[in-house]
Protein backbone atom coordinates (compact mmCIF):
# COMPACT_ATOMS: atom_id res chain seq x y z
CA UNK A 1 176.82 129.20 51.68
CA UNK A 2 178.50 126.02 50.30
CA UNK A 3 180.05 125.53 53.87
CA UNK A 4 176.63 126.50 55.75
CA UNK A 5 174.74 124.03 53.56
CA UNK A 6 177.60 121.01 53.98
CA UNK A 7 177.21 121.70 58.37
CA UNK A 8 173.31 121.07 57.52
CA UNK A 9 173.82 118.28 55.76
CA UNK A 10 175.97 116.78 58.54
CA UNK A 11 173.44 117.66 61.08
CA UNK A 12 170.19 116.16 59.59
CA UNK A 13 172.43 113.35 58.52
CA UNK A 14 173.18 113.06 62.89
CA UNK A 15 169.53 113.04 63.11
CA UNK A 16 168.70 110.50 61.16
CA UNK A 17 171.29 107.83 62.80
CA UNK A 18 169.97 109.07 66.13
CA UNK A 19 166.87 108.42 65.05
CA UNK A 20 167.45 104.72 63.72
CA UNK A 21 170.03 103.99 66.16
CA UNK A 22 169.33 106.16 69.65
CA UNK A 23 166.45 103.66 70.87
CA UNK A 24 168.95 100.52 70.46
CA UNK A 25 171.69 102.87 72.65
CA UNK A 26 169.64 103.67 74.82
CA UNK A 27 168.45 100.53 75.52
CA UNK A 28 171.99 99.33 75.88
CA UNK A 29 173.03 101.68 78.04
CA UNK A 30 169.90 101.11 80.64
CA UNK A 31 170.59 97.16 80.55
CA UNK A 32 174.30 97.86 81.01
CA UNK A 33 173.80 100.33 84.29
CA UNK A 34 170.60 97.63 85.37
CA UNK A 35 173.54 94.84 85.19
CA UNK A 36 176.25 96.79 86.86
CA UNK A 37 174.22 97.50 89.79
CA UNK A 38 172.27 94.48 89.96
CA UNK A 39 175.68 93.16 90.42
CA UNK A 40 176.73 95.23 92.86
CA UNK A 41 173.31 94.58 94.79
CA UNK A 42 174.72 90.68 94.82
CA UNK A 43 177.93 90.89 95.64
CA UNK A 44 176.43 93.13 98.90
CA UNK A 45 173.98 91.01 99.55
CA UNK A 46 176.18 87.75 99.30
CA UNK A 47 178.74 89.42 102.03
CA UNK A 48 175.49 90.35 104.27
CA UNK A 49 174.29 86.70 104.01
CA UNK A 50 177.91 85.63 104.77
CA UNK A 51 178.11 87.59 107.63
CA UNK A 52 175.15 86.57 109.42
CA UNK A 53 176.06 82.90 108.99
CA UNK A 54 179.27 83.69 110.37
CA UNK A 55 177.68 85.60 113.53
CA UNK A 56 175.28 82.97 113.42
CA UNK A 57 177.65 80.03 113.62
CA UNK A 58 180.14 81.94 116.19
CA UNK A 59 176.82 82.21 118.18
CA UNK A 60 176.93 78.58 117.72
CA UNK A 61 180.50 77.27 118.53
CA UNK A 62 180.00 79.07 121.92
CA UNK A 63 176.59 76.71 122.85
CA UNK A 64 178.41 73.64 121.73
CA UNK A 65 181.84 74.39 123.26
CA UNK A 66 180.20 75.98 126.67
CA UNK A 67 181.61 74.17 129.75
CA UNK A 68 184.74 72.54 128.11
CA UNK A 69 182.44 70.97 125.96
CA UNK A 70 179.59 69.68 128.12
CA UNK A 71 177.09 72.08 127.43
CA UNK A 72 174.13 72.05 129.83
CA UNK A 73 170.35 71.66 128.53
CA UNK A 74 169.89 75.26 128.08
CA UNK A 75 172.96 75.65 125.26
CA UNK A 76 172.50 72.45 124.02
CA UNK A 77 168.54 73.71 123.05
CA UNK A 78 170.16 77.20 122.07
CA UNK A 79 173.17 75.00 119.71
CA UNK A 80 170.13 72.65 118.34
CA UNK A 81 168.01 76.56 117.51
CA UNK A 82 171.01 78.17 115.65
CA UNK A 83 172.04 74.82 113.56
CA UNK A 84 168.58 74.53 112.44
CA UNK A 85 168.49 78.21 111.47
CA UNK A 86 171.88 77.64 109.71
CA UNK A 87 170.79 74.93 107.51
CA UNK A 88 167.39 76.39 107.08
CA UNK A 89 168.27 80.05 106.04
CA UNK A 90 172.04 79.78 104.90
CA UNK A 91 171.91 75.78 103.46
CA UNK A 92 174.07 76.65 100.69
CA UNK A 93 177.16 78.42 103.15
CA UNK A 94 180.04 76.44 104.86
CA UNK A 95 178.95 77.31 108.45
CA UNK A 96 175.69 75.49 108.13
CA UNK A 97 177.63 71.91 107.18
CA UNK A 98 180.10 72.60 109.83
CA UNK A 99 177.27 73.04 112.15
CA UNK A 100 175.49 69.64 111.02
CA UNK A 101 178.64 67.76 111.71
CA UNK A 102 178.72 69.21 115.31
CA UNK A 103 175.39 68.42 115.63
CA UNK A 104 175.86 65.11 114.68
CA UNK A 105 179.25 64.43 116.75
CA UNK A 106 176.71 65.80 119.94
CA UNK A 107 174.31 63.03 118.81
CA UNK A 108 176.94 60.62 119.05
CA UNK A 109 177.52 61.90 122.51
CA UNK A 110 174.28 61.22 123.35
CA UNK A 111 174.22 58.01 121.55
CA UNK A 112 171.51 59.14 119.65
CA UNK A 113 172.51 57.77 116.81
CA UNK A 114 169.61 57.85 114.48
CA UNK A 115 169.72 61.66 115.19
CA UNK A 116 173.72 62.06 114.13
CA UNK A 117 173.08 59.93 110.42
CA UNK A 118 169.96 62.74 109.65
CA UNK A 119 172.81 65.52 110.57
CA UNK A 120 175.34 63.97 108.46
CA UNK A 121 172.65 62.73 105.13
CA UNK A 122 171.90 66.64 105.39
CA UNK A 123 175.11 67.81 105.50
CA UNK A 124 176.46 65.00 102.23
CA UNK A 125 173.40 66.22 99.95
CA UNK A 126 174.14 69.83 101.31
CA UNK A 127 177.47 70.82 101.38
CA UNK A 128 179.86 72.00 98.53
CA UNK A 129 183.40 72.27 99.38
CA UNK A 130 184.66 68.88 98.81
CA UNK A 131 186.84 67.92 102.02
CA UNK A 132 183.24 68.29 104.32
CA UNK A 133 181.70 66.12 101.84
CA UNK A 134 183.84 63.39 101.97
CA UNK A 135 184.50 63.85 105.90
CA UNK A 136 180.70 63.62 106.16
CA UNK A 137 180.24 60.05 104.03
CA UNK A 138 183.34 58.61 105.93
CA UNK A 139 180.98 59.82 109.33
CA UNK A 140 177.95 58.90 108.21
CA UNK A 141 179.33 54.91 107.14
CA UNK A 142 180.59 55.13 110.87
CA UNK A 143 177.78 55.98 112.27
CA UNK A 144 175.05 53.04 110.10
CA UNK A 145 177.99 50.52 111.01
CA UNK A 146 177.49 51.42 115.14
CA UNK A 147 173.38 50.86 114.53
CA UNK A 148 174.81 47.36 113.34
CA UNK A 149 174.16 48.01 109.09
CA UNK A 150 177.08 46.83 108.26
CA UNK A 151 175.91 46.18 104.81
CA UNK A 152 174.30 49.98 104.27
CA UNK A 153 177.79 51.57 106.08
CA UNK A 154 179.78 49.85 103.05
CA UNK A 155 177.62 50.85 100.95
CA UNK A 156 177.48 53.97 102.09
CA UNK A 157 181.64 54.21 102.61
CA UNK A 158 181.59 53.03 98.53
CA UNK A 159 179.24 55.20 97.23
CA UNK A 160 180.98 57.42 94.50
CA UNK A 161 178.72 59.91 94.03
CA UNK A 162 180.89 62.67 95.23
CA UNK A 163 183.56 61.91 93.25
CA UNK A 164 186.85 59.70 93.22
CA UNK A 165 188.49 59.61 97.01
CA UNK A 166 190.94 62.30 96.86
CA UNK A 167 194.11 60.79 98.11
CA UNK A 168 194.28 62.67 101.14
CA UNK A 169 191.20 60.86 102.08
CA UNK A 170 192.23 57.08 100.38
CA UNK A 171 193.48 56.21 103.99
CA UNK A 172 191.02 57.21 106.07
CA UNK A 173 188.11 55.73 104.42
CA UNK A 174 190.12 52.29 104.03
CA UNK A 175 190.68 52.63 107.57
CA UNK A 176 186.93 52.95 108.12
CA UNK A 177 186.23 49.95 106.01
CA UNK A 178 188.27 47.96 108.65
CA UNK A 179 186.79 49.13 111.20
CA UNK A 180 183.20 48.31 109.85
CA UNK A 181 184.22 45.20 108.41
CA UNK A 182 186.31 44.17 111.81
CA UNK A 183 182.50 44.97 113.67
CA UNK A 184 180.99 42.57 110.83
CA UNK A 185 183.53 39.66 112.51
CA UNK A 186 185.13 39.90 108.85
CA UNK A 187 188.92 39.87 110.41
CA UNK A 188 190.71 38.46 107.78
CA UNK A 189 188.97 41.61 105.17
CA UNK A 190 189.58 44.19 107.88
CA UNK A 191 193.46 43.30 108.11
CA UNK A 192 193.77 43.68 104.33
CA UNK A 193 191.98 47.34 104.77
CA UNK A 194 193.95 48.12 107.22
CA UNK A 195 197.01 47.61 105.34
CA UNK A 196 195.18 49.26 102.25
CA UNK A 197 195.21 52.49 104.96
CA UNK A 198 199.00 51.77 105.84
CA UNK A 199 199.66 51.97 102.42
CA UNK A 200 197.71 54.99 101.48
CA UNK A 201 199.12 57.20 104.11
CA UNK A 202 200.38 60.16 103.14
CA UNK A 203 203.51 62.03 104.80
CA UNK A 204 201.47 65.06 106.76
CA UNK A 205 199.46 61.83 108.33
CA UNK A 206 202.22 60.23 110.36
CA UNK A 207 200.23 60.22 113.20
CA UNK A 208 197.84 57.56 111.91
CA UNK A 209 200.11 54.97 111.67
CA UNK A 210 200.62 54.56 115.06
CA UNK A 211 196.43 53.80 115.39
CA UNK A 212 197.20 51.49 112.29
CA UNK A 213 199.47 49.53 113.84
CA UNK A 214 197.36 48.42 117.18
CA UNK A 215 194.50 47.77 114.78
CA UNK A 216 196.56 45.44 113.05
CA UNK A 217 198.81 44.12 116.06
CA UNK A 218 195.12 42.82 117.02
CA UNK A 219 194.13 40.70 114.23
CA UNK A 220 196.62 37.68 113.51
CA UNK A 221 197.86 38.16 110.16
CA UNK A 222 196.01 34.30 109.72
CA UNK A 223 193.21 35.25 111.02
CA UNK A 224 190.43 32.94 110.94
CA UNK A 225 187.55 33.94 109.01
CA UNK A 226 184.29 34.22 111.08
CA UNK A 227 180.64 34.50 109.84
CA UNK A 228 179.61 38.08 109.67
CA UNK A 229 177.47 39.57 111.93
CA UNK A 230 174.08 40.06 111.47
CA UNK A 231 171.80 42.94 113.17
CA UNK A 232 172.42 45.36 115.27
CA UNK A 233 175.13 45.13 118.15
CA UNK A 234 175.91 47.34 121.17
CA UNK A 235 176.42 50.71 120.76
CA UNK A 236 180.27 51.38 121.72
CA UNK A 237 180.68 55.13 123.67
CA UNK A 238 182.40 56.43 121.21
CA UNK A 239 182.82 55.47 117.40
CA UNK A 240 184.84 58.09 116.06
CA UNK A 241 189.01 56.88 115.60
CA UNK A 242 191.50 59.41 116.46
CA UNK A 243 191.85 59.80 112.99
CA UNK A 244 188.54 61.03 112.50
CA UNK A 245 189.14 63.56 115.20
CA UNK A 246 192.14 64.63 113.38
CA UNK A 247 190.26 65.02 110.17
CA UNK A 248 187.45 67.11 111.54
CA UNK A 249 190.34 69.49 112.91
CA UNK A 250 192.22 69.84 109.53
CA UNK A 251 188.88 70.60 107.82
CA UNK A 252 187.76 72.97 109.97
C-alpha cells in the first residue's frame, strides 16, 4: 500500500510540473521546429535566387559577347533587358554588379559616357564583395575624367568611403590619378603618380610596368608645369589602360 501510495505521489507530483511547466515546453519546442524550418525555407530560397541570377547573367554574357563581342541591336536590347532585371530583382547578388560593369564598358563603346558613370554609381553603392567595389570607383574616376571633370574624377578616385585601398589596388588607382591628372595638363603631378604606381606594384602585376614605363618615358622627368585644363575635352575611343582590362579579368 506504502509502495502504491509513493507511485501516486510521484504521478500527481508529474502532473503538477506538467502543468506549470508543459505550456513553456511546448512553446519552446514550436519556436524551435518554426526556426529550424524557417531556416531551411532560406537557405532554399537563397540557392533558388542564386540560381536564377546565375541563369540570368549566363543569359547575359552570351548578348554581350555575341559576334566576338560586337553584338548587333537585337542582343545589345536583349543584354540592356537582362542587366536591368539583374540589378532590379537580384541587386544584392554578384552577377548583377558584374553585369553593370559590362554595361558600362558597352557604354564606353558607344561613347556614351554619361550612360557608363550611371552603370558604375549603381554598381559602387550596390555591390558587396570588395575587389568590384574598388574596380568600379577606379572606372567610374576614369570615366568623369574622359567627360573632362577632372576635379569630380579625383575626387571621386579619393573618396574613402569604401575603405582603405587594399594594396593590390594602391597601383592601379595611382596609375589612374596620372592618367587624370596627365588629361588635366598637370605633367609634372602625373609623373610623381606614376612613379607612386611603379612603386606600389606588386609581384603578380609585372605586366604593368611595362605600361608604366611608356607613360613615364613620355613626360620629361622636368617637366614643365602647365595650367590645368578646364572643361570638357575630346572624348578619346577608348579610356580604359591595359591595366584596367587586366583588372576586370582577375575580378571576374
Amino acid at each position: 500500500m506504502a509502495d502504491h501510495l509513493t507511485e501516486q505521489e510521484q504521478i500527481e507530483s508529474i502532473k503538477r510540473w506538467w502543468a506549470d511547466n508543459g505550456r513553456g515546453i511546448i512553446t519552446g519546442i514550436v519556436l524551435a521546429l518554426a526556426g529550424y524550418f524557417g531556416y531551411q525555407w532560406w537557405q532554399t530560397d537563397q540557392r533558388t535566387q542564386a540560381e536564377n541570377a546565375s541563369n540570368l547573367y549566363q543569359t547575359f554574357v552570351e548578348a554581350v559577347t555575341a559576334n566576338g563581342g560586337q553584338p548587333n541591336d537585337k542582343q545589345l536590347t536583349t543584354a540592356k533587358s537582362l542587366a536591368k532585371q539583374l540589378k532590379e530583382e537580384y541587386g544584392k547578388h554578384i552577377y548583377a554588379s558584374q553585369a553593370a560593369l559590362r554595361m558600362a564598358a558597352l557604354n564606353v563603346k558607344e561613347n556614351n559616357l554619361e550612360a557608363a558613370a550611371e552603370q558604375l554609381q549603381w554598381a559602387l553603392d550596390n555591390v558587396e564583395q570588395d575587389a568590384l567595389k574598388f574596380l568600379a570607383q577606379r572606372r567610374l574616376a576614369a570615366v568623369i575624367a574622359a567627360r573632362g571633370q577632372y576635379k569630380e574624377a579625383l575626387t571621386v578616385l579619393n573618396n574613402t568611403a569604401s575603405g582603405p585601398i587594399p594594396s593590390a589596388f594602391a597601383a592601379l588607382f595611382a596609375e589612374t590619378r596620372g592618367d587624370i591628372l596627365l588629361q588635366q595638363g598637370d605633367k609634372n603631378a602625373a609623373r610623381n603618380a606614376y612613379v607612386q604606381a611603379k612603386a606600389q606594384l606588386l609581384p603578380e602585376q609585372a605586366n604593368i610596368s611595362q605600361l608604366l614605363d611608356m607613360k613615364l618615358s613620355s613626360i620629361p622627368e622636368q617637366a614643365v608645369e602647365t595650367t590645368p585644363k578646364q572643361g570638357p575635352q575630346q572624348v578619346p575611343k577608348k579610356i580604359e589602360t591595359n591595366a584596367q582590362s587586366e583588372q576586370e579579368s582577375n575580378a571576374q
